[in-house]
Protein backbone atom coordinates (compact mmCIF):
# COMPACT_ATOMS: atom_id res chain seq x y z
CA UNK A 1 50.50 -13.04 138.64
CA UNK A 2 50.49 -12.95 134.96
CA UNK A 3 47.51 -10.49 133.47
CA UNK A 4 45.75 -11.35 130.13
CA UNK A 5 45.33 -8.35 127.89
CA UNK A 6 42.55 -8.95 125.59
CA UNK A 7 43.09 -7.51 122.52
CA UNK A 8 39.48 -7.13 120.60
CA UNK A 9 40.68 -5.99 117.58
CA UNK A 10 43.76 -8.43 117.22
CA UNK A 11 41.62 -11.07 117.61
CA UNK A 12 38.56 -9.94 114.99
CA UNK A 13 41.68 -9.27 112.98
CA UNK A 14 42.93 -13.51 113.22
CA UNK A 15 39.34 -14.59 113.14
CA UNK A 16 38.90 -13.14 109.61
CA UNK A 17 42.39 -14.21 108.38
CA UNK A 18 41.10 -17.83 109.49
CA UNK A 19 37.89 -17.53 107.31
CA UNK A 20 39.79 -15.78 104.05
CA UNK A 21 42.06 -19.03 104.57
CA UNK A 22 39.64 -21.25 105.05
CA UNK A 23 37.46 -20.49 102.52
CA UNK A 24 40.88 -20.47 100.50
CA UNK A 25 41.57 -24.12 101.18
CA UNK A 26 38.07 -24.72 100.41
CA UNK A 27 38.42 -22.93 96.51
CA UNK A 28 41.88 -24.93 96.32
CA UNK A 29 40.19 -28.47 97.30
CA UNK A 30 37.04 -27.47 94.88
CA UNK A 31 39.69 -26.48 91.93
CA UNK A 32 41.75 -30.10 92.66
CA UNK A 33 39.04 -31.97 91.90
CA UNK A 34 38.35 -30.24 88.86
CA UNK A 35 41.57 -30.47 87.93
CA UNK A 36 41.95 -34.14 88.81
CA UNK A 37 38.63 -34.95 86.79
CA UNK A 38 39.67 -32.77 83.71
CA UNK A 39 42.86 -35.29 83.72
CA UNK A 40 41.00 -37.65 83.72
CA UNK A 41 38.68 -36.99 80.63
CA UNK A 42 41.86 -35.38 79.04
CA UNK A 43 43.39 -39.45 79.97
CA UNK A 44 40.00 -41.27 78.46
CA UNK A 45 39.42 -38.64 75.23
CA UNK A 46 43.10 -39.30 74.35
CA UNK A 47 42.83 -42.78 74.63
CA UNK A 48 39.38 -42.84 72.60
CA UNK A 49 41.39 -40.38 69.63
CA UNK A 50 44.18 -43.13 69.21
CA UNK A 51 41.86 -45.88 69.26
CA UNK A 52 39.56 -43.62 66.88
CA UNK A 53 43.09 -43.01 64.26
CA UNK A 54 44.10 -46.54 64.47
CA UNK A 55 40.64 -47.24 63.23
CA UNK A 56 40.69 -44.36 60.45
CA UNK A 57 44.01 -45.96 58.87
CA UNK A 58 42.71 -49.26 59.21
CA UNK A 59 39.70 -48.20 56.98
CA UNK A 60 41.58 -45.89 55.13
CA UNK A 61 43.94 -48.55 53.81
CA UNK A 62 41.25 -51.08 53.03
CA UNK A 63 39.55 -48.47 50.76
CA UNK A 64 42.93 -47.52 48.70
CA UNK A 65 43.06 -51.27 48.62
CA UNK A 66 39.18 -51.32 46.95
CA UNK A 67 40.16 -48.62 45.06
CA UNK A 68 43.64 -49.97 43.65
CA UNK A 69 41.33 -53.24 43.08
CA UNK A 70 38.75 -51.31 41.06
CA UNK A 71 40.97 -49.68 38.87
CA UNK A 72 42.71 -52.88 38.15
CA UNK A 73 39.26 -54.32 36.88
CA UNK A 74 38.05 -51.09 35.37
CA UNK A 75 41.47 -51.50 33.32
CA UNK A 76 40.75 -55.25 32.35
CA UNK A 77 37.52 -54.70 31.81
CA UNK A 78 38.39 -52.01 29.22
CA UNK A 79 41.24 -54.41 27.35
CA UNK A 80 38.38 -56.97 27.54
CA UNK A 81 35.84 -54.53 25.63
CA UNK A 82 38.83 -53.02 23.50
CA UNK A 83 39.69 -56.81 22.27
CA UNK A 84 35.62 -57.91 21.93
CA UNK A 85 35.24 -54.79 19.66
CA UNK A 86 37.95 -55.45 17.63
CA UNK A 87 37.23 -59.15 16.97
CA UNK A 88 33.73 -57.80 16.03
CA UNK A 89 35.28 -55.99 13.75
CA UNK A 90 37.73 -58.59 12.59
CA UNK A 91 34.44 -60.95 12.07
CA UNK A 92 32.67 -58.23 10.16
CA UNK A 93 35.36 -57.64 7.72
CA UNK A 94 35.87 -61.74 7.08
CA UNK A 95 31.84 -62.08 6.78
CA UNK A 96 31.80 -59.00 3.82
CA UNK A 97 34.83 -60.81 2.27
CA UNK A 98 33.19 -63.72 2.27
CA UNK A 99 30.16 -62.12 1.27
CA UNK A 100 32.04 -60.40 -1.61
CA UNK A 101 33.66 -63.79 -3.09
CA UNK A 102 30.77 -66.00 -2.86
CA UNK A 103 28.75 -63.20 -5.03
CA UNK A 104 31.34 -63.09 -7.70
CA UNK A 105 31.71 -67.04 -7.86
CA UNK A 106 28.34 -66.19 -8.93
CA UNK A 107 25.45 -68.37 -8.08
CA UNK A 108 25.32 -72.30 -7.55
CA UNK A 109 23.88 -73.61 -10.20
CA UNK A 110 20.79 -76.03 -9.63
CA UNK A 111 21.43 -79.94 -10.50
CA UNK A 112 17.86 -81.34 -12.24
């Protein structure tokens, strides 16, 4: 005949191992799924920052591209003005030359 010994303290003793370790597993599930969602917005953000830096060169190279384009007119425009102002003055030297020889051809005299 085989006699059970109950053991009252042993078994407290197991019972609250089982709830430290179950409320263990419970922490480690809860942290998982944090941990699996966090990947998971780390996955989408880094996917929405390349999408965002492709976009940023994109613009980035159309405005040196507006900018090189300006300049270039900026600089025509300037030649443009440069040459206008000098064929104004060009045209206002000729006109007081002119000026200057018709008044000592003195004047036309009148036919009657």
């Amino acid at each position: 005949m085989s006699h059970q010994v109950a053991f009252p303290a042993a078994s407290l003793g197991i019972e609250d191992l089982c709830l430290k370790r179950d409320e263990l597993n419970k922490q480690i599930r809860l942290e998982e799924e944090e941990k699996t969602k966090l990947q998971n917005d780390i996955r989408i953000l880094t996917e929405r920052l390349a999408r965002i830096n492709e976009s940023l060169a994109r613009k980035m190279a159309s405005r040196n591209e507006f900018d090189k384009t300006i300049a270039e007119t900026e600089a025509a425009y300037m030649k443009i003005l440069e040459s206008s102002q000098t064929l104004l003055n060009v045209l206002r030297k000729e006109a007081g030359n002119l000026s200057k020889a018709a008044e000592s051809k003195g004047p036309v005299p009148k036919e009657s």
